[in-house]
N, C-alpha and C. Protein backbone atom coordinates (compact mmCIF):
# COMPACT_ATOMS: atom_id res chain seq x y z
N UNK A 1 60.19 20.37 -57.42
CA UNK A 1 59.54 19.79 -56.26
C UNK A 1 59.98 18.33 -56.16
N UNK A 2 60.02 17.72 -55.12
CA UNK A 2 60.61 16.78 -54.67
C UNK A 2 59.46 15.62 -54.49
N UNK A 3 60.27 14.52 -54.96
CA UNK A 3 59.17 13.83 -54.54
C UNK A 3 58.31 13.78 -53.21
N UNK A 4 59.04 13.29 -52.05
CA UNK A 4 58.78 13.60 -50.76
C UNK A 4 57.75 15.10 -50.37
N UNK A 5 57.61 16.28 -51.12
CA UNK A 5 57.13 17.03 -51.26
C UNK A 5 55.84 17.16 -51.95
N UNK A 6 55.97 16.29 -53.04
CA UNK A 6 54.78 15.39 -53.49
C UNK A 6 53.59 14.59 -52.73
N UNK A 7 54.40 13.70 -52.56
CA UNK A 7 53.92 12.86 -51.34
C UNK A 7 53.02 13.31 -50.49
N UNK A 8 53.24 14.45 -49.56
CA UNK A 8 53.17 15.40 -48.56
C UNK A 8 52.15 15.99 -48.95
N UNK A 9 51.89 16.69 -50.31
CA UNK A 9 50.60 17.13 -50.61
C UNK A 9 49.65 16.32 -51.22
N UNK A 10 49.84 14.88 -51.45
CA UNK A 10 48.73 14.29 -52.00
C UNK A 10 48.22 13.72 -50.56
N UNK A 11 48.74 13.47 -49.37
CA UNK A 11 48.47 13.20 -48.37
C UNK A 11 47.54 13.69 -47.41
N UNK A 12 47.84 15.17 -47.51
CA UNK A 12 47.08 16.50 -46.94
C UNK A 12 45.98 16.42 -47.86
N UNK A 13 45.63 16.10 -49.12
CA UNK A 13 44.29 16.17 -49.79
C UNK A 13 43.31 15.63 -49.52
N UNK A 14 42.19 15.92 -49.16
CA UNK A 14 40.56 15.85 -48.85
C UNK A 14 40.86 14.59 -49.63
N UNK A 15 40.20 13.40 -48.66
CA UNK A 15 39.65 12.15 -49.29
C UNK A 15 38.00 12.27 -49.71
N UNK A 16 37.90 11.45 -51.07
CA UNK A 16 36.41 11.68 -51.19
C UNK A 16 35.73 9.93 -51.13
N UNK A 17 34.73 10.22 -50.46
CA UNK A 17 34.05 8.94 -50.36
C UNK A 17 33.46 8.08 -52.15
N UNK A 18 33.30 9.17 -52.53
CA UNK A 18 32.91 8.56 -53.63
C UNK A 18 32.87 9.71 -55.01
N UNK A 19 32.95 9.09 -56.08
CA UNK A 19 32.37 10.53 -57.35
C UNK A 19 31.36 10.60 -57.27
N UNK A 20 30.21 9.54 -57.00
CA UNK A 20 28.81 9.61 -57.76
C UNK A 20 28.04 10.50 -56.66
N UNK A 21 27.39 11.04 -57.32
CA UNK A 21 26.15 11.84 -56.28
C UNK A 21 24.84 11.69 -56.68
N UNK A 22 24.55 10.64 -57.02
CA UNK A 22 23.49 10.06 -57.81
C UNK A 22 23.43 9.15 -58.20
N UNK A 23 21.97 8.30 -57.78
CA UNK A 23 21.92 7.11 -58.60
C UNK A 23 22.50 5.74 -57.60
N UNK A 24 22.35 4.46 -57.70
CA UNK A 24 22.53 3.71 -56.74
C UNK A 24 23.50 3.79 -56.53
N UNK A 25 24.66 3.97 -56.71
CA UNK A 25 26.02 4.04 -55.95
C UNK A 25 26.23 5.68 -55.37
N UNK A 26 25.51 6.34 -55.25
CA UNK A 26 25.72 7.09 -54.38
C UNK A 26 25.15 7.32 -52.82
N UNK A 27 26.01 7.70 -51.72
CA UNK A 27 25.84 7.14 -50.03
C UNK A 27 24.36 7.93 -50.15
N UNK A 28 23.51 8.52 -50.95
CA UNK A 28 22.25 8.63 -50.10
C UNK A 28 21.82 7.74 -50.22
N UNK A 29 21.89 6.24 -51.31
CA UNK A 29 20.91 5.26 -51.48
C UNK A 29 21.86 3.93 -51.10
N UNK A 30 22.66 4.24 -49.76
CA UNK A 30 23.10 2.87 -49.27
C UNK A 30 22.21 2.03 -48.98
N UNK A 31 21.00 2.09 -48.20
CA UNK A 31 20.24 1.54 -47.46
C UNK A 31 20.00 0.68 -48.89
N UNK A 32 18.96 1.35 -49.82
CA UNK A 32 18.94 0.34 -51.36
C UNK A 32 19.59 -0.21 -52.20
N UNK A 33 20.73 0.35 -51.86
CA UNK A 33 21.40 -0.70 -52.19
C UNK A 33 22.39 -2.10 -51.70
N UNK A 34 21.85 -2.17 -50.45
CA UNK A 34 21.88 -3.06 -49.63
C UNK A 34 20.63 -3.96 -49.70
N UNK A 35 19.46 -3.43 -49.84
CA UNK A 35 18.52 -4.24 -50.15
C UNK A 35 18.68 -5.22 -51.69
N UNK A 36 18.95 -4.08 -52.73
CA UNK A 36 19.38 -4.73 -53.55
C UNK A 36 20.62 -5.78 -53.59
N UNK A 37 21.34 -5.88 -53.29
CA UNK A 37 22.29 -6.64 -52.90
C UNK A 37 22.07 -7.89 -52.92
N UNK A 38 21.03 -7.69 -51.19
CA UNK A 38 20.79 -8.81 -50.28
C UNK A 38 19.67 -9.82 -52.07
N UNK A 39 19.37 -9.41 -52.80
CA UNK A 39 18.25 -9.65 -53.93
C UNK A 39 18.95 -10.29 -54.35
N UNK A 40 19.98 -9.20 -54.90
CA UNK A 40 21.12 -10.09 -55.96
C UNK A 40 21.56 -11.44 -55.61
N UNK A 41 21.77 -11.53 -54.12
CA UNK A 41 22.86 -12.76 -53.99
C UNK A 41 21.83 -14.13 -53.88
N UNK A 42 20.35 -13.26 -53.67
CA UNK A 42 19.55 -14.95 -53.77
C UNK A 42 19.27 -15.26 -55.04
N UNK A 43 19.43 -14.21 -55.71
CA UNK A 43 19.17 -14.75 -56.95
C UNK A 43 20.97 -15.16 -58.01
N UNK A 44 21.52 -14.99 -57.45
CA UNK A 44 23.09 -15.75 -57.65
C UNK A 44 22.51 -16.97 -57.50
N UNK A 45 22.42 -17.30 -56.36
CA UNK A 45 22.21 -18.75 -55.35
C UNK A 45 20.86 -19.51 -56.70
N UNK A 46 20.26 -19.39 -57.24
CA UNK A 46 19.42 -19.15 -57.34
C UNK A 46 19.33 -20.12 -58.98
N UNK A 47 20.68 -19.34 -59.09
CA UNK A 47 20.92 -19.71 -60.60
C UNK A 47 22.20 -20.42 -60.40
N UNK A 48 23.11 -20.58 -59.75
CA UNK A 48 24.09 -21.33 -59.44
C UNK A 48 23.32 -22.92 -59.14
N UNK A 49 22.20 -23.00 -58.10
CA UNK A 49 22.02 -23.82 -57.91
C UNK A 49 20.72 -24.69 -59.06
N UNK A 50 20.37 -24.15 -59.86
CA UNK A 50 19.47 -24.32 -61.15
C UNK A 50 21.29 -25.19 -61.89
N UNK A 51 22.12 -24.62 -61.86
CA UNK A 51 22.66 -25.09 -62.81
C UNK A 51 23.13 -26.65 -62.32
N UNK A 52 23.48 -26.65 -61.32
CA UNK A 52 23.46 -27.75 -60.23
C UNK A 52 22.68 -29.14 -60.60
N UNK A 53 21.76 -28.48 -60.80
CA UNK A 53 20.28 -29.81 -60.65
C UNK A 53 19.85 -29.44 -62.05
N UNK A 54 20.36 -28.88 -62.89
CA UNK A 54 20.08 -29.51 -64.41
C UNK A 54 20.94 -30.18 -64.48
N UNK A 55 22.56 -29.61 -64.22
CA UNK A 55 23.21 -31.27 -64.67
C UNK A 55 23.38 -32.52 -64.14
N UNK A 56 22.62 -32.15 -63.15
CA UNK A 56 22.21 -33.50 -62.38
C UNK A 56 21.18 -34.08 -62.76
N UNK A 57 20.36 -33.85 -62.98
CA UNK A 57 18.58 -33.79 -63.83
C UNK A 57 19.28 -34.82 -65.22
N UNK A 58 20.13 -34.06 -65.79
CA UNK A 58 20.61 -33.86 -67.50
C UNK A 58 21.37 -35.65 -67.35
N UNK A 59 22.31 -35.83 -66.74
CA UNK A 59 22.86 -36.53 -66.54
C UNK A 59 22.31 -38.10 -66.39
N UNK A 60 20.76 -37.82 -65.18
CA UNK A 60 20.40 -38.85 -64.65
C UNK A 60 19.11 -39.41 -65.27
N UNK A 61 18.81 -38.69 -65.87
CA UNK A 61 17.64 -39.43 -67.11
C UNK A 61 17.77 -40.45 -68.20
N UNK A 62 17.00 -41.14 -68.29
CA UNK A 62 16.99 -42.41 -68.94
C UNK A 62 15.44 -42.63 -69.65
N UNK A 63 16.05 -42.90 -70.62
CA UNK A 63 14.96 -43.53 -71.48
C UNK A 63 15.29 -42.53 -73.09
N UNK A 64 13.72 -42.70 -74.13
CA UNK A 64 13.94 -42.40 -75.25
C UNK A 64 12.99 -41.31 -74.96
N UNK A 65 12.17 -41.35 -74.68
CA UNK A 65 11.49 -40.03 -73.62
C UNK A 65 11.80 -38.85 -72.80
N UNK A 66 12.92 -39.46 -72.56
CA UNK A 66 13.76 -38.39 -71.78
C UNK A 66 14.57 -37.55 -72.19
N UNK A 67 15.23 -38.54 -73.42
CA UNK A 67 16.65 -37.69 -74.77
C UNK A 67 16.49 -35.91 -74.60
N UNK A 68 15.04 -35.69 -75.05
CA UNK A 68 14.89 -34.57 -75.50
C UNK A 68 14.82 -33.65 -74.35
N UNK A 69 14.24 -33.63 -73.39
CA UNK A 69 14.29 -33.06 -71.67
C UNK A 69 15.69 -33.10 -71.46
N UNK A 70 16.70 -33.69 -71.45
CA UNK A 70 17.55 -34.15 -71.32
C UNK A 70 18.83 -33.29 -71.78
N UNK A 71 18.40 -33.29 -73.09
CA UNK A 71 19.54 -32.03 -74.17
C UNK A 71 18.83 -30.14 -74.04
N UNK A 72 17.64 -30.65 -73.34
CA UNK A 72 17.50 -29.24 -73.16
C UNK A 72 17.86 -28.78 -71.94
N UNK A 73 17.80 -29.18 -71.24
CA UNK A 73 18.41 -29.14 -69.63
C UNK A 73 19.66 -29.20 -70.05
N UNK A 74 20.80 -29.41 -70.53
CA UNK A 74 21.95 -29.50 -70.88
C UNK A 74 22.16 -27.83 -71.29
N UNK A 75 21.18 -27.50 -72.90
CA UNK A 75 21.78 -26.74 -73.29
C UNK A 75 21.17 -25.19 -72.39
N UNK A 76 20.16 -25.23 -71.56
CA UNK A 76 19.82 -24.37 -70.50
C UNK A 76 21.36 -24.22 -69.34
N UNK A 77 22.04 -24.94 -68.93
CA UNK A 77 23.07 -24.78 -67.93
C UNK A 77 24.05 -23.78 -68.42
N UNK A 78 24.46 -23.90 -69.85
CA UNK A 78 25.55 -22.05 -70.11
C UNK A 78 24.88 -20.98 -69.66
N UNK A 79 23.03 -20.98 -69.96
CA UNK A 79 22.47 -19.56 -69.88
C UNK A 79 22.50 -19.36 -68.64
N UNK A 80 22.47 -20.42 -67.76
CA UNK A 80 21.86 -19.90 -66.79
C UNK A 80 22.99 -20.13 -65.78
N UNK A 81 24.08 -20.62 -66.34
CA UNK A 81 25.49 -20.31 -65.77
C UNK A 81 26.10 -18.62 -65.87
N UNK A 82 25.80 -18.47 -67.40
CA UNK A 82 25.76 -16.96 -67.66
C UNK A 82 24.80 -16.25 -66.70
N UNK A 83 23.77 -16.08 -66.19
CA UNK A 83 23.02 -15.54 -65.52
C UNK A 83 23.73 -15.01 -64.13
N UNK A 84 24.13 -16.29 -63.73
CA UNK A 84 25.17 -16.63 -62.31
C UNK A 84 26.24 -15.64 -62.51
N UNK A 85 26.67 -15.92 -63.30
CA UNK A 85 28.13 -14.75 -63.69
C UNK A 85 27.46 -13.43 -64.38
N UNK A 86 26.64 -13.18 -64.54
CA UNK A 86 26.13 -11.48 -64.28
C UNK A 86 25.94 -10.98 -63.18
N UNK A 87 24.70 -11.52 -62.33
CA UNK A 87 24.42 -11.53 -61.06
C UNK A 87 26.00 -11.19 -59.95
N UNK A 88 27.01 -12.07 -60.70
CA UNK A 88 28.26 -12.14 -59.84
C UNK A 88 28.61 -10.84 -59.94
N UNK A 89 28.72 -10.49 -60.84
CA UNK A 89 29.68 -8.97 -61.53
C UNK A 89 28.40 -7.74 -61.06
N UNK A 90 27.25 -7.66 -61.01
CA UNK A 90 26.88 -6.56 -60.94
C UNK A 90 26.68 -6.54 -58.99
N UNK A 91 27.03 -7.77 -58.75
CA UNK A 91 27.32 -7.67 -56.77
C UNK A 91 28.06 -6.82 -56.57
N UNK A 92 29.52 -7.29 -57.73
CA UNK A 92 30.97 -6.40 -57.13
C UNK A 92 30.27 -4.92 -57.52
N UNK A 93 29.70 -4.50 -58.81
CA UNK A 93 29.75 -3.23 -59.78
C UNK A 93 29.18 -2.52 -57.88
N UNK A 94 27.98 -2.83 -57.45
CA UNK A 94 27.34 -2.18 -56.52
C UNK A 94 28.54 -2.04 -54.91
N UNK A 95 29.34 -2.71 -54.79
CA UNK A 95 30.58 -2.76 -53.90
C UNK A 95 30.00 -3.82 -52.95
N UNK A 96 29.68 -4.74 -53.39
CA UNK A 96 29.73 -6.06 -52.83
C UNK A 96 30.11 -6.95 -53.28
N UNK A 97 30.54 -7.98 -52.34
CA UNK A 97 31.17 -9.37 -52.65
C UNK A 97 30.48 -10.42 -53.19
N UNK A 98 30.72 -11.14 -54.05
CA UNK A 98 29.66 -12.07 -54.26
C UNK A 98 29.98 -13.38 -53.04
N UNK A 99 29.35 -14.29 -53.13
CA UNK A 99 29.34 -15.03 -51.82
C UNK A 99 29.88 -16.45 -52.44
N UNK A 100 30.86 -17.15 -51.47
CA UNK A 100 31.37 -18.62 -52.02
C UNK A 100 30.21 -19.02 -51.47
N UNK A 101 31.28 -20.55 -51.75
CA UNK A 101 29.91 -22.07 -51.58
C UNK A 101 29.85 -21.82 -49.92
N UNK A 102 30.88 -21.48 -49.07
CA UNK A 102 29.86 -21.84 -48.14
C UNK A 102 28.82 -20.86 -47.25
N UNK A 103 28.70 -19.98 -48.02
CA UNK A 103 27.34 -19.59 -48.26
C UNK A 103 25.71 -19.97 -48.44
N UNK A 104 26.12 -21.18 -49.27
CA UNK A 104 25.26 -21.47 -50.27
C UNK A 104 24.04 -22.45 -48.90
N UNK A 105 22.58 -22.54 -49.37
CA UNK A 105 21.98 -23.26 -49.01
C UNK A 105 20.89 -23.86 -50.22
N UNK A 106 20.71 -25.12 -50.40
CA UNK A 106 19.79 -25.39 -50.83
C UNK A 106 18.60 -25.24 -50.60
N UNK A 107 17.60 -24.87 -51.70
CA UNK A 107 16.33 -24.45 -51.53
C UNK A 107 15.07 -25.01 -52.76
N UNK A 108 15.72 -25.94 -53.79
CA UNK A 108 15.33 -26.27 -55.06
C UNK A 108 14.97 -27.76 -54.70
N UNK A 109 14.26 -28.24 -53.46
CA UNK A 109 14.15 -29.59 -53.38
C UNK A 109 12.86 -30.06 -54.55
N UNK A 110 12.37 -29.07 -55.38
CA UNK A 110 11.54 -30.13 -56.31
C UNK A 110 12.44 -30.28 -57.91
N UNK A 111 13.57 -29.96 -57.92
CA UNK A 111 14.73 -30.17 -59.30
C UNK A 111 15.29 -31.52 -58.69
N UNK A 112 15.34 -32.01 -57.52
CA UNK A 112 16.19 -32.82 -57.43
C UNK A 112 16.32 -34.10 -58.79
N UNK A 113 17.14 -34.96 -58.61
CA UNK A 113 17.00 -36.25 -59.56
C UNK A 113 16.10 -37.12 -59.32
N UNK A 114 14.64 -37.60 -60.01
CA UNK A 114 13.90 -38.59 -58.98
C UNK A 114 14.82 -39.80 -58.95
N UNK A 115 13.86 -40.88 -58.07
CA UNK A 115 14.37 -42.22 -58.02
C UNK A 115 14.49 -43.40 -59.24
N UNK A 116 13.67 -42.67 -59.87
CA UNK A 116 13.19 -43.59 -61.47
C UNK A 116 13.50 -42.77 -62.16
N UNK A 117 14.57 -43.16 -62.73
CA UNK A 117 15.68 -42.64 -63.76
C UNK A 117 14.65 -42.11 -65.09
N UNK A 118 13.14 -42.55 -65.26
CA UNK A 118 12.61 -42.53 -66.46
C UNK A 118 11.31 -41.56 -66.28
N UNK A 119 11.31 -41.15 -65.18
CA UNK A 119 10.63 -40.01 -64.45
C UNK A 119 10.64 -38.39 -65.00
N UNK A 120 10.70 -37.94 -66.35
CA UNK A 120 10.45 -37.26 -66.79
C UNK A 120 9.85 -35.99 -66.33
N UNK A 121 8.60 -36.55 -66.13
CA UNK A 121 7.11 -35.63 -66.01
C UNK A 121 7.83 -35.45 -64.31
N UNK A 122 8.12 -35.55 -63.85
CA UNK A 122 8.41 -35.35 -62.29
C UNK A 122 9.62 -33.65 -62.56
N UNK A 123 10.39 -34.33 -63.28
CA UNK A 123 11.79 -33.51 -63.86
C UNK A 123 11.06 -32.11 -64.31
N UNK A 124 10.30 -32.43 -65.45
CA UNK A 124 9.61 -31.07 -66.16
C UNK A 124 8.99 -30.30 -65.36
N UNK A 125 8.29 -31.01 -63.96
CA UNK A 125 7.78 -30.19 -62.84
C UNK A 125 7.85 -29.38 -62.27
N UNK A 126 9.31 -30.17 -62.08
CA UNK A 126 10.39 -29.55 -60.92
C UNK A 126 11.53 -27.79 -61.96
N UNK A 127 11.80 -28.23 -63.27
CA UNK A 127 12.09 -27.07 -64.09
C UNK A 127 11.04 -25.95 -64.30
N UNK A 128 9.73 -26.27 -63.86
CA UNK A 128 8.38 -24.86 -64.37
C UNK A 128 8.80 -24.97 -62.78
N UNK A 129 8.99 -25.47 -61.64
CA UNK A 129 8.54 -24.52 -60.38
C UNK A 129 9.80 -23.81 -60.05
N UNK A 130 10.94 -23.78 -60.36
CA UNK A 130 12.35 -22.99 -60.72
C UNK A 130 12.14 -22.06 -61.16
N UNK A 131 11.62 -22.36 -62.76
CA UNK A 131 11.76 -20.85 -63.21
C UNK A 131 10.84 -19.98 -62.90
N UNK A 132 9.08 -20.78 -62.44
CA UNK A 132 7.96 -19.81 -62.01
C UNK A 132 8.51 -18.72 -60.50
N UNK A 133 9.46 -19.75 -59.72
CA UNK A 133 10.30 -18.97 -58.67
C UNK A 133 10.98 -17.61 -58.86
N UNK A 134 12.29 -18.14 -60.29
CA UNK A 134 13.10 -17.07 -60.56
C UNK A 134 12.43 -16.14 -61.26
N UNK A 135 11.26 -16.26 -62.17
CA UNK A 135 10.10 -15.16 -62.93
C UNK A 135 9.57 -14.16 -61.38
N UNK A 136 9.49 -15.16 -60.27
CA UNK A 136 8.58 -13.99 -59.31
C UNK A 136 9.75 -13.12 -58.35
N UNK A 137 10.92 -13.90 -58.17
CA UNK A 137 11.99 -13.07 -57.35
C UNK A 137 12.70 -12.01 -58.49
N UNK A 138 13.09 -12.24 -59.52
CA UNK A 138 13.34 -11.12 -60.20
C UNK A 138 12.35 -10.12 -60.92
N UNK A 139 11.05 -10.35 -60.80
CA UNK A 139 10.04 -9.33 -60.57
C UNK A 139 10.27 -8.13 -59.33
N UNK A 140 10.62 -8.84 -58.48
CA UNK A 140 10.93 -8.20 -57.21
C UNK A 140 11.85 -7.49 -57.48
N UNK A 141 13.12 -8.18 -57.61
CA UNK A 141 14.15 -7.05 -58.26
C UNK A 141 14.16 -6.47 -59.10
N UNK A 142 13.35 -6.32 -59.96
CA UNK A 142 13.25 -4.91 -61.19
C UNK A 142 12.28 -3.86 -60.34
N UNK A 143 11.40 -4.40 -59.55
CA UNK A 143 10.32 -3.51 -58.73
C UNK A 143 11.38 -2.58 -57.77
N UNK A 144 12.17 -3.16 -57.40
CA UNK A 144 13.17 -2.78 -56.07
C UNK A 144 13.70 -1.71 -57.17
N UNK A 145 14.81 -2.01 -57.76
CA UNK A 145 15.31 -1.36 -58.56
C UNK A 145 14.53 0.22 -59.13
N UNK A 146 13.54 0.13 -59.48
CA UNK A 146 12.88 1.16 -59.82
C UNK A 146 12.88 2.60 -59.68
N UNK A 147 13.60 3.36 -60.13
CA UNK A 147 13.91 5.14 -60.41
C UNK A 147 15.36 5.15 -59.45
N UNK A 148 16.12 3.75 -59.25
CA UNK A 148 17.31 3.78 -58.62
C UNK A 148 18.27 3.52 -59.21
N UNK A 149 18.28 2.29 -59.43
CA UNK A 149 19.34 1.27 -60.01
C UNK A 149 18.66 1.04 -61.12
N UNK A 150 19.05 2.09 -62.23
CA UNK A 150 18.47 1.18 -63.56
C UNK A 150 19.47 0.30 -64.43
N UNK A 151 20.83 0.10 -64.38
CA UNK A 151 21.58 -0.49 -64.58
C UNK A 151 20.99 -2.17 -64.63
N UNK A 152 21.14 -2.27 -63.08
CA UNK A 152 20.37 -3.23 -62.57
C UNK A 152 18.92 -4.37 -62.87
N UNK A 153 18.10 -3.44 -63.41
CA UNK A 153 16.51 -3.15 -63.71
C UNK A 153 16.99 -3.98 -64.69
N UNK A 154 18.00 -3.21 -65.94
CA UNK A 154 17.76 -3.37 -67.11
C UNK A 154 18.60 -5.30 -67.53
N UNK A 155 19.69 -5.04 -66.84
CA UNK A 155 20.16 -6.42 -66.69
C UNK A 155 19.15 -7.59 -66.32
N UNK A 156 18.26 -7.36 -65.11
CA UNK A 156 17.30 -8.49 -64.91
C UNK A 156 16.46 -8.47 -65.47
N UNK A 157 16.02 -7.38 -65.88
CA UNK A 157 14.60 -7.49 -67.33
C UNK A 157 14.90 -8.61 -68.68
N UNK A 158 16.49 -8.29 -68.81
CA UNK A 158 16.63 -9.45 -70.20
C UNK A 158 16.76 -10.83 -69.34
N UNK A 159 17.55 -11.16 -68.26
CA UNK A 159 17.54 -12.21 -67.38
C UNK A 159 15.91 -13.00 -67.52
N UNK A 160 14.99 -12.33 -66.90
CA UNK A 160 13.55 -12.15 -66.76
C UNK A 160 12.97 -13.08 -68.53
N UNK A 161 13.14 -12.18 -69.32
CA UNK A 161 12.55 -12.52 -70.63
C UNK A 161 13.37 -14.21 -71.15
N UNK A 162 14.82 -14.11 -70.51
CA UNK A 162 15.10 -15.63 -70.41
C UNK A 162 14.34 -16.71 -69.68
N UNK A 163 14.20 -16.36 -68.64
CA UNK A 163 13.50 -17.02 -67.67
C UNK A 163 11.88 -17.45 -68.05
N UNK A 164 11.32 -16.75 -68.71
CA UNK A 164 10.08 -16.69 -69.05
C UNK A 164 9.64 -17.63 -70.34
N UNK A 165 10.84 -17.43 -70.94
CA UNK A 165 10.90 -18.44 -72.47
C UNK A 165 11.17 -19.58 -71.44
N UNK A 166 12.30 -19.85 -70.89
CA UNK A 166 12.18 -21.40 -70.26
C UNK A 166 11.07 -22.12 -69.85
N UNK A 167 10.75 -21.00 -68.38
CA UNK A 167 9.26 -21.47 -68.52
C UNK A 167 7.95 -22.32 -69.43
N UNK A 168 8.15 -21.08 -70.71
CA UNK A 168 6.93 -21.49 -71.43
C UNK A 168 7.48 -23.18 -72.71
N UNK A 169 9.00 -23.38 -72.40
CA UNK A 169 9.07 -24.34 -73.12
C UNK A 169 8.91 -25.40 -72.38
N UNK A 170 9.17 -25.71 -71.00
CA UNK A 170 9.55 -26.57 -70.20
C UNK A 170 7.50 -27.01 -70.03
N UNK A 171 6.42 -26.02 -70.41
CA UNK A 171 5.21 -25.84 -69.94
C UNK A 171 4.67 -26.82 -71.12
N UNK A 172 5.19 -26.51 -72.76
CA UNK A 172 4.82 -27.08 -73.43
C UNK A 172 5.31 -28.78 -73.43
N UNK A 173 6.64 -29.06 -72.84
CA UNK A 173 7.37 -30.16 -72.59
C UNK A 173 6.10 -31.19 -71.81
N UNK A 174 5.57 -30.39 -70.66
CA UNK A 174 4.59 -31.42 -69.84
C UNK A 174 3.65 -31.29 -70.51
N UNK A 175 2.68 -30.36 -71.75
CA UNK A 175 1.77 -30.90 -72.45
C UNK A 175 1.97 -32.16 -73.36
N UNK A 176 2.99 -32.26 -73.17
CA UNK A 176 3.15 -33.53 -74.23
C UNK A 176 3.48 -34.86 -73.75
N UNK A 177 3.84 -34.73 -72.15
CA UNK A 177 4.03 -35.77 -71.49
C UNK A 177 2.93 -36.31 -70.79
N UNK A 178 1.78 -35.65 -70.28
CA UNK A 178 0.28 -35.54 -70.01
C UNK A 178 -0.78 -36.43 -70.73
């Protein structure tokens, strides 16, 4: 057989939309997984822009008070850079794009840098109302997720248990600044 003959019959062969027949990547659960999606990419945004305004946060603090807020906000930006780059990869896994910057909108106006470089307790504020955010939107997405996408579920559940430790350190940070 000839190549050209080859050719000819892989051509004539039934295209298939997909293997899966089950489970979020299969076309009965486009609709959810479009919802999911639309989840994923705020919570990309979400954590892209957390990483943003810690090292801006990290950077712009001053004092002997601050050192310690300071190196923890530092060493929080890999995880939650890592977070960003999961979120990225399980966009494509579902057959979506993840989204560039100009996409992006700001939405974290209480992380910003204050005006008084020695403003701490403002900083620690602004890190518990971030993560109390990302604790309640990825609630949402494990809820969404649910008897669909457990792939998904299971990825933001450990995300989640990160998020939750930040929380509770950043919580003890302002008992001590109080």
């Amino acid at each position: 057989m000839s190549y050209f003959e080859l050719f000819a019959i892989i051509v004539a062969m039934p295209k298939t939309e997909t293997h899966v027949t089950a489970g979020i990547l299969a076309p009965a659960n486009e609709a959810k997984r479009t919802e999911i999606l639309a989840l994923l990419e705020r919570a990309y945004w979400m954590e892209m822009e957390t990483v943003m305004s810690y090292v801006a946060n990290a950077a712009a603090l001053d004092g002997i008070r601050a050192e310690e807020i300071s190196e923890a906000l530092d060493a929080d930006v890999d995880e939650e850079l890592g977070h960003a780059r999961k979120f990225a990869a399980r966009i494509k896994d579902l057959y979506g794009t993840p989204p560039g910057s100009e996409a992006f909108t700001a939405e974290q106006a209480s992380l910003q840098p204050p005006a008084d470089a020695t403003d701490v307790v403002t900083v620690i504020r602004g890190v518990i109302e971030a993560e109390a955010g990302a604790i309640e939107h990825y609630t949402r997405i494990i809820e969404a997720c649910d008897g669909v996408d457990w792939a998904t579920q299971d990825m933001v559940i450990d995300i989640l248990r990160d998020e939750e430790g930040h929380l509770r350190q950043f919580e003890r940070y302002l008992r001590e600044f109080e």
